[in-house]
Protein backbone atom coordinates (compact mmCIF):
# COMPACT_ATOMS: atom_id res chain seq x y z
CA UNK A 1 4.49 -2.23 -23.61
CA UNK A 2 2.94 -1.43 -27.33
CA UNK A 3 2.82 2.23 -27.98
CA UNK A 4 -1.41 1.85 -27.90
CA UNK A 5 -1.02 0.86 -24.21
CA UNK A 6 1.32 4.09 -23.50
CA UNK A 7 -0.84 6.17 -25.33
CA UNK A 8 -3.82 4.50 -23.70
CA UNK A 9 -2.95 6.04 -20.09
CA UNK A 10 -6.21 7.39 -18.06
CA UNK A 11 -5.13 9.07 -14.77
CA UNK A 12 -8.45 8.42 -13.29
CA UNK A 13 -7.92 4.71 -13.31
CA UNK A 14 -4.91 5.53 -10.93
CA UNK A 15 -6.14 3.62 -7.68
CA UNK A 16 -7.19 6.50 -5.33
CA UNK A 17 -6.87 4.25 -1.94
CA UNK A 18 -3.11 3.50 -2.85
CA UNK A 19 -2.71 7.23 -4.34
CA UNK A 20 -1.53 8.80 -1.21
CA UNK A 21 2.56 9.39 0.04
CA UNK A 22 1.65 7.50 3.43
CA UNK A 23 -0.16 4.50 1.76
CA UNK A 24 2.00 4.21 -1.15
CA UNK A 25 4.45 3.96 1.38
CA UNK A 26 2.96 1.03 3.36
CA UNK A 27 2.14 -0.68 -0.03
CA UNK A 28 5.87 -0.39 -1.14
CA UNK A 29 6.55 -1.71 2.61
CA UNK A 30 4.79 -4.78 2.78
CA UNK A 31 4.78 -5.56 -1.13
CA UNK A 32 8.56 -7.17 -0.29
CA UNK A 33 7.75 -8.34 3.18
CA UNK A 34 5.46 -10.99 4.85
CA UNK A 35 4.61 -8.99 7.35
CA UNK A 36 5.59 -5.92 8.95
CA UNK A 37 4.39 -4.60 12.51
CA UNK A 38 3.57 -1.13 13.75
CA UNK A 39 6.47 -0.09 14.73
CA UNK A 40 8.68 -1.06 11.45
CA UNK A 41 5.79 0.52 9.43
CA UNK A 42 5.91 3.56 11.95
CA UNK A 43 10.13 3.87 11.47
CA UNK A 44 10.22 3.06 7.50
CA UNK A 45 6.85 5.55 6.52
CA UNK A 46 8.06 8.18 9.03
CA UNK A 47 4.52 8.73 10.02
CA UNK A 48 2.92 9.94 13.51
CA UNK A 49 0.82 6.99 15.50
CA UNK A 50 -2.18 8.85 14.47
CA UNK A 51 -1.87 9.36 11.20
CA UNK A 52 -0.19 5.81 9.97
CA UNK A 53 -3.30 3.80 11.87
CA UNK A 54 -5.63 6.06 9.84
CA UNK A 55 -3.83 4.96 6.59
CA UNK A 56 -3.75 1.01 7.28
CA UNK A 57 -7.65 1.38 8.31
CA UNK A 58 -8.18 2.52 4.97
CA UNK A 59 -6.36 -0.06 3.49
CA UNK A 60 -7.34 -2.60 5.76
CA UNK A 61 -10.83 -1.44 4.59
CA UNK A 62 -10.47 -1.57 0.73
CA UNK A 63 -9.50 -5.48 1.82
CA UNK A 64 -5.85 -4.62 0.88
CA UNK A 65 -3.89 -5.38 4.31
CA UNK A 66 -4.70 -7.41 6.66
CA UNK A 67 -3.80 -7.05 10.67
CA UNK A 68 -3.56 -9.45 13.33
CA UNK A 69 -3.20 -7.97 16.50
CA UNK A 70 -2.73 -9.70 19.94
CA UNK A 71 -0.47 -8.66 23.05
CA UNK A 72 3.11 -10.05 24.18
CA UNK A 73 3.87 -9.13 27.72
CA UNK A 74 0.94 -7.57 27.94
CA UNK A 75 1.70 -4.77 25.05
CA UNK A 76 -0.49 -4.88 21.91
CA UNK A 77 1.65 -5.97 19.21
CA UNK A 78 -0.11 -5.14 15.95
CA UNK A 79 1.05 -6.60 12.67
CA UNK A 80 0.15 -6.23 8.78
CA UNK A 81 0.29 -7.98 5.66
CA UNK A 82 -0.64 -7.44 1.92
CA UNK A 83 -3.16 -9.35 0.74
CA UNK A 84 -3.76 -11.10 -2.53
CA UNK A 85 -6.07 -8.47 -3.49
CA UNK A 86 -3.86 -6.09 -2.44
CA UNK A 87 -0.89 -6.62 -4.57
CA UNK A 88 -2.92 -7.11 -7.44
CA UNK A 89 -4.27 -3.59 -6.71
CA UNK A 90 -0.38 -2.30 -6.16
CA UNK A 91 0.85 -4.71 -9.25
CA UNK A 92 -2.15 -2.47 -11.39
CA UNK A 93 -1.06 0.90 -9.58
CA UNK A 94 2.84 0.84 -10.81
CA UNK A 95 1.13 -0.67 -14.42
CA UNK A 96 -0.91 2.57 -14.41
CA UNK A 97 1.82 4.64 -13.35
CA UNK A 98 4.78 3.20 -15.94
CA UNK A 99 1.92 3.76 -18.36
CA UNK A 100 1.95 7.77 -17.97
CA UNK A 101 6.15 7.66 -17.17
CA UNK A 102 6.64 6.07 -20.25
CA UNK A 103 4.10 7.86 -22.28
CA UNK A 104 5.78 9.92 -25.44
């Protein structure tokens, strides 16, 4: 990175949909997996039911995960994967970020 790109760092170009502990967390999840379901999501963010499936609907809505859902054994299984958009929009957020670390 050239010194004009460190010095170049705007903190409002900092994606606000990934800008959050919980969905930072799910992008960080799934940016190394396939896919990941509920559950796994649930144990590795630490979050409540309610408040993870708030977080993926808002990234499900900015078109950064997708979900498939469907039942086995008659339990809904739901499952989630980054899209292409979406680690293009994490690859930016960590450029954005190293940009401010690494500022002098």
């Amino acid at each position: 990175m050239t010194d004009s790109e460190k010095n170049n760092f705007d903190y409002q170009n900092i994606d606000d949909v990934i800008h959050s502990r919980i969905r930072l967390a799910i992008m960080s999840v799934l940016i190394s997996l396939d896919e990941a379901d509920f559950n796994f999501l649930k144990s590795k963010v630490k979050a409540t039911d309610g408040n993870l499936s708030v977080h993926l609907k808002k990234l499900e809505d900015a078109g950064y995960i997708s979900s498939r859902k469907e039942f086995i054994d008659r339990k809904p299984k739901s499952t989630y994967k980054l899209t292409a958009k979406g680690r293009r929009a994490f690859e930016k957020y960590v450029e954005q970020l190293e940009k401010f670390v690494l500022k002098k």
